[in-house]
N, C-alpha and C. Protein backbone atom coordinates (compact mmCIF):
# COMPACT_ATOMS: atom_id res chain seq x y z
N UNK A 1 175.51 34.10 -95.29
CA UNK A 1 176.52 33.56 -96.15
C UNK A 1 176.22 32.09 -96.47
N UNK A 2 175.60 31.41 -95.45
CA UNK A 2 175.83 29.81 -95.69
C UNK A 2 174.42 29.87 -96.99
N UNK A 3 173.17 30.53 -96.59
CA UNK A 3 172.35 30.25 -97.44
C UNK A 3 172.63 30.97 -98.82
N UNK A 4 173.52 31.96 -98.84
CA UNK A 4 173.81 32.07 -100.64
C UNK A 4 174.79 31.17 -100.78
N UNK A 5 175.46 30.23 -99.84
CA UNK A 5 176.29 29.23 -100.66
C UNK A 5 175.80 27.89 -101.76
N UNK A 6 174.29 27.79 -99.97
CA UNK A 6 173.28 26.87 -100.56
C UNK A 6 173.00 26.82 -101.66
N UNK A 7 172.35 28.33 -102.03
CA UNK A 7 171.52 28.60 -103.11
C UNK A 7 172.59 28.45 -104.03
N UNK A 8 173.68 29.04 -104.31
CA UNK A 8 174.60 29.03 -105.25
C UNK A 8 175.27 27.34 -105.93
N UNK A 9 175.12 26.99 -104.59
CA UNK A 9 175.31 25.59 -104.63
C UNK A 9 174.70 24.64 -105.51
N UNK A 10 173.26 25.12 -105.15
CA UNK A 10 172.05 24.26 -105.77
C UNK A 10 172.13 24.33 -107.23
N UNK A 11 172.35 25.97 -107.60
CA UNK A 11 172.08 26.83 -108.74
C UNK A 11 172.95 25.75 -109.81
N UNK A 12 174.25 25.66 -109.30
CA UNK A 12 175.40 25.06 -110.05
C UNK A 12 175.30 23.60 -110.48
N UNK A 13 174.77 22.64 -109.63
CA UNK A 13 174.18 21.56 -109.42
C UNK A 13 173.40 21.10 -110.14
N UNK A 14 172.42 21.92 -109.99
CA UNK A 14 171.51 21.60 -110.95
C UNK A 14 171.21 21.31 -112.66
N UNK A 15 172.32 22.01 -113.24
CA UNK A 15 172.41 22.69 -114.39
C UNK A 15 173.96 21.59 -114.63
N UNK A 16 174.03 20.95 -114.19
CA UNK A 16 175.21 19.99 -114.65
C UNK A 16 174.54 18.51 -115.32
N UNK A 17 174.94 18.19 -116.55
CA UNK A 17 174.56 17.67 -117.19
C UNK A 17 174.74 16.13 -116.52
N UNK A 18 173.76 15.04 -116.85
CA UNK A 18 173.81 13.68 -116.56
C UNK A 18 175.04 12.73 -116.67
N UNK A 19 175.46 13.08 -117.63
CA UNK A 19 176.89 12.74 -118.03
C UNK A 19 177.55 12.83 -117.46
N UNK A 20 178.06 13.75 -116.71
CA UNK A 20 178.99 14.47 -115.66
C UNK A 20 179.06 14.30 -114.58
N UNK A 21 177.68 13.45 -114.06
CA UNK A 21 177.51 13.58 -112.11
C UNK A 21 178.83 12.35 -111.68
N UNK A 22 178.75 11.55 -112.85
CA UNK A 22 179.88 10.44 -112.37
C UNK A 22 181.53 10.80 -111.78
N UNK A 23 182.10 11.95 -113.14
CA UNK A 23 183.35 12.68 -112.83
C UNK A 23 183.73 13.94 -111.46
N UNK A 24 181.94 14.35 -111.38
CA UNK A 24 181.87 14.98 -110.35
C UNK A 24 181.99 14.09 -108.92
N UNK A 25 181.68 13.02 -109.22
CA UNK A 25 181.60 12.20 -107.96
C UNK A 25 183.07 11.60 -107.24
N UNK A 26 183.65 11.47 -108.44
CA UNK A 26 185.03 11.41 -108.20
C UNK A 26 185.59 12.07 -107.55
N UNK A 27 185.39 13.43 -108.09
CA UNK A 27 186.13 14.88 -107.08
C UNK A 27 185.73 14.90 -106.26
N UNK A 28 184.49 14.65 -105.88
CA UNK A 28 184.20 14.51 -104.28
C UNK A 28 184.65 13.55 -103.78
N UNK A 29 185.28 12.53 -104.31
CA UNK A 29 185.61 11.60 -103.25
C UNK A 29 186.91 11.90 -102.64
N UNK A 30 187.77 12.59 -103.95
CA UNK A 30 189.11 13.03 -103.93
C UNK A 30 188.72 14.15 -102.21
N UNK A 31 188.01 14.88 -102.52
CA UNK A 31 187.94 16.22 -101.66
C UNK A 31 187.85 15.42 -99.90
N UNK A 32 186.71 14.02 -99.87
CA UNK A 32 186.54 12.98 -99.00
C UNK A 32 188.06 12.81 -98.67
N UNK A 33 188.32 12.29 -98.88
CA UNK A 33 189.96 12.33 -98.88
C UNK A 33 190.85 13.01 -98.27
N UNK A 34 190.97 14.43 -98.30
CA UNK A 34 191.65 15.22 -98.07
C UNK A 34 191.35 15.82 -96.64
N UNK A 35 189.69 15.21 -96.42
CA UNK A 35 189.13 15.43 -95.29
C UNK A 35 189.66 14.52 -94.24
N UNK A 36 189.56 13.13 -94.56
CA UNK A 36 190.06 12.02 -94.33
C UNK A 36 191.64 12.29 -93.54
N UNK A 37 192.63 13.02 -94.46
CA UNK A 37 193.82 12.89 -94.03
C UNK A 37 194.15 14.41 -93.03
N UNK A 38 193.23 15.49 -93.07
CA UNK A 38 193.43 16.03 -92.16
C UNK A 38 192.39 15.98 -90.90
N UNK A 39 191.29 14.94 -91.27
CA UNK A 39 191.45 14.23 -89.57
C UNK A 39 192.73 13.80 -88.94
N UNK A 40 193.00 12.91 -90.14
CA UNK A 40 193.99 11.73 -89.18
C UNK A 40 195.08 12.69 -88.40
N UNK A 41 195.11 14.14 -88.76
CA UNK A 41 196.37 14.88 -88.58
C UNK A 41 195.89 15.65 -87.53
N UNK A 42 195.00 16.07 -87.32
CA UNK A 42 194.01 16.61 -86.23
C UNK A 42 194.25 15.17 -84.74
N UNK A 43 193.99 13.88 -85.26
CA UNK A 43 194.32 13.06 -84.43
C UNK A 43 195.23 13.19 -83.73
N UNK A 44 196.37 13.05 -84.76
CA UNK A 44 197.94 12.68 -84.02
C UNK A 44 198.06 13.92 -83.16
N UNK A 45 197.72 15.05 -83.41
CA UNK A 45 197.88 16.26 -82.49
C UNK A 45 196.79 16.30 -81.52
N UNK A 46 196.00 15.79 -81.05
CA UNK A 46 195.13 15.83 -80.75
C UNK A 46 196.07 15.75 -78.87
N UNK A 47 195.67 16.05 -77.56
CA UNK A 47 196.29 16.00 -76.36
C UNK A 47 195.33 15.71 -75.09
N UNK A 48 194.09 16.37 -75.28
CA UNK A 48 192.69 16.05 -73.91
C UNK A 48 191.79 14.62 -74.50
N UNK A 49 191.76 13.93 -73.76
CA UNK A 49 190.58 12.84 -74.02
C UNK A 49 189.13 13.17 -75.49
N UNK A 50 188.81 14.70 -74.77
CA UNK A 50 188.01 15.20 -76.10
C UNK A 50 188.73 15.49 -77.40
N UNK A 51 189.36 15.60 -77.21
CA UNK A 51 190.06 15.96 -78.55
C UNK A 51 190.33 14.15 -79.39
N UNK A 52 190.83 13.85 -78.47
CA UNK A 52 190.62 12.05 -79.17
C UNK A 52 189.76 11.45 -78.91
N UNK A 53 188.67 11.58 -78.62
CA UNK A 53 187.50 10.94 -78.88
C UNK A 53 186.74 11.89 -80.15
N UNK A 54 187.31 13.47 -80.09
CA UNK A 54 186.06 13.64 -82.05
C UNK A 54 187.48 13.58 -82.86
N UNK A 55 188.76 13.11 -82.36
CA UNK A 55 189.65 12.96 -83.42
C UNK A 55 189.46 11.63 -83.93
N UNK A 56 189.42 10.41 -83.24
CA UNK A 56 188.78 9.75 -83.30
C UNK A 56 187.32 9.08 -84.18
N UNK A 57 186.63 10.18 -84.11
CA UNK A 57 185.04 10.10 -84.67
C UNK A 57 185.25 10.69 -85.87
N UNK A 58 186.05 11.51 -86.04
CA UNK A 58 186.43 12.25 -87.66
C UNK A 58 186.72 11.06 -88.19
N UNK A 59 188.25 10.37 -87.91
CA UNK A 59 188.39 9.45 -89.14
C UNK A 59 187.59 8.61 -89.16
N UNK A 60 186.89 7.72 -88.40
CA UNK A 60 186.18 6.85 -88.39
C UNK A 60 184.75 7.29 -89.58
N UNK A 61 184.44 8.88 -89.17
CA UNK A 61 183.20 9.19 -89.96
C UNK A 61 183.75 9.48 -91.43
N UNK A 62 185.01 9.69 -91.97
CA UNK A 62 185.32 10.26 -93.11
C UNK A 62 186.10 9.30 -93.91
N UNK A 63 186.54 8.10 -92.99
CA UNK A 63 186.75 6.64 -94.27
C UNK A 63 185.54 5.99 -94.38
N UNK A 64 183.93 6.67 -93.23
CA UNK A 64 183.19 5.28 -94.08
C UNK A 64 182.60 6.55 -95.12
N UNK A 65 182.32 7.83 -95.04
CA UNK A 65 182.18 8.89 -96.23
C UNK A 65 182.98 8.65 -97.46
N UNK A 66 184.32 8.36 -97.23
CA UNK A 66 185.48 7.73 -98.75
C UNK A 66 184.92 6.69 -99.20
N UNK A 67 184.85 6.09 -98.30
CA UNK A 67 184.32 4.46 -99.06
C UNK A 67 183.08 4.02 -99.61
N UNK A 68 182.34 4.79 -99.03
CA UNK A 68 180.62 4.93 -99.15
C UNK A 68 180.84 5.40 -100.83
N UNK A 69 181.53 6.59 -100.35
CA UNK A 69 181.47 7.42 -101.86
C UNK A 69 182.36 6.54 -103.34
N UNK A 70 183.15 5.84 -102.75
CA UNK A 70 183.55 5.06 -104.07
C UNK A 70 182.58 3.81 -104.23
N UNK A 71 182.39 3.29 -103.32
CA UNK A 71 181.13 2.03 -103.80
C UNK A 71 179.79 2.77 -104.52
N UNK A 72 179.34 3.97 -104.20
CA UNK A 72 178.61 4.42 -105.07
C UNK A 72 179.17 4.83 -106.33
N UNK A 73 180.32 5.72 -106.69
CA UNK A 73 180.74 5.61 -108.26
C UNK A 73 180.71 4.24 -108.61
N UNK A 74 181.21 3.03 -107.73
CA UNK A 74 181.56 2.02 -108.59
C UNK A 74 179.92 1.56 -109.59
N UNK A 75 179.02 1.39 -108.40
CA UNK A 75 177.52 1.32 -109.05
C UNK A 75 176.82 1.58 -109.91
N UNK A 76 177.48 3.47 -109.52
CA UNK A 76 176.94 3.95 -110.60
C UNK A 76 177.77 4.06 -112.70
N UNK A 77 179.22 3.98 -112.06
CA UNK A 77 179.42 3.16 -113.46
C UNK A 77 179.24 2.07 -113.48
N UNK A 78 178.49 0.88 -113.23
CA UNK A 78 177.99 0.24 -113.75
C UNK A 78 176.51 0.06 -114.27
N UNK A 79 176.32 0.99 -113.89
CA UNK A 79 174.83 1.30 -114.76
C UNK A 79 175.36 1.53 -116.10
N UNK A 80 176.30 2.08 -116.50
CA UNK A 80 176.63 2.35 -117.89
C UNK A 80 177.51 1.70 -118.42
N UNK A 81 177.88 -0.05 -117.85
CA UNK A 81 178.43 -1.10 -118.15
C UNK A 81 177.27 -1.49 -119.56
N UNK A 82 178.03 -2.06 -120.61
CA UNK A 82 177.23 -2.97 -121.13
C UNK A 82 176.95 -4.41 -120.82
N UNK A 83 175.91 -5.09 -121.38
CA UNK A 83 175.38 -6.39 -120.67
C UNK A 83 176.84 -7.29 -120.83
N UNK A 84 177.58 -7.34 -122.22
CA UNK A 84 179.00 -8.28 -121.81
C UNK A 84 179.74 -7.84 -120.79
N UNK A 85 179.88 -6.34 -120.83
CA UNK A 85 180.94 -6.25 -119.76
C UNK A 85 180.55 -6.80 -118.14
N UNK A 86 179.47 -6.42 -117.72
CA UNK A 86 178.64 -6.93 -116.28
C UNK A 86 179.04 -8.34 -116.55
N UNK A 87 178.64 -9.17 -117.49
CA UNK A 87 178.97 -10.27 -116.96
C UNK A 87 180.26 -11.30 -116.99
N UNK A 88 181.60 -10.33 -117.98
CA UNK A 88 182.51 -10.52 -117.37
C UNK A 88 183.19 -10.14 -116.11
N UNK A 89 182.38 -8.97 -115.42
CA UNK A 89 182.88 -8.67 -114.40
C UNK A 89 182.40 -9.28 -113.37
N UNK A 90 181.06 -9.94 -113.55
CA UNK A 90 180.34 -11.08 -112.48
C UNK A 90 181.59 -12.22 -112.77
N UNK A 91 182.24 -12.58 -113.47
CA UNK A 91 182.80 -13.66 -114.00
C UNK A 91 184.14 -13.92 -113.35
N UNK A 92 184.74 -12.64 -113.04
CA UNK A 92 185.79 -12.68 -112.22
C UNK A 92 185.48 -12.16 -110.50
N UNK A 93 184.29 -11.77 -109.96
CA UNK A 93 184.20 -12.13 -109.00
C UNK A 93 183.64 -12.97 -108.47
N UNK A 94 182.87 -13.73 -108.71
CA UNK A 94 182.70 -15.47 -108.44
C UNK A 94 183.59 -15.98 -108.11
């Protein structure tokens, strides 16, 4: 099962146009997210030492996965900034 997901995975992936990887990236971050908040919920229930130490390691691993993943959209729309816009946006973070 996991390797026809792969493959199916890939299949779909692949065939998605350049344009698109940005909006797709979004939804993954959204999906990051959702991962994110049912760690934190896995946490609070969490009762043996093991259980809060990978409840623990979830959120810790899935806000720097959220955040990772929006500093890369941010990047990558700015590759498709024009040269004024970059450097009004250098302009207000200075």
């Amino acid at each position: 099962m996991f390797i026809l997901a792969a493959f199916v995975g890939y299949e779909v992936i692949s065939r998605v146009p350049v344009i698109l990887h940005t909006p797709l990236m979004s939804g993954s971050n959204f999906v990051h997210g959702v991962v994110l908040v049912g760690s934190m919920w896995a946490l609070a229930h969490a009762t043996t030492p093991i259980q809060l130490a990978l409840g623990f390691l979830a959120v810790l691993l899935g806000a720097a996965n959220a955040a990772g993943g929006y500093v890369v959209t941010e990047r990558m729309l700015g590759m498709f900034a024009s040269k004024s816009d970059a450097k009004a946006i250098a302009g207000k973070e200075a």
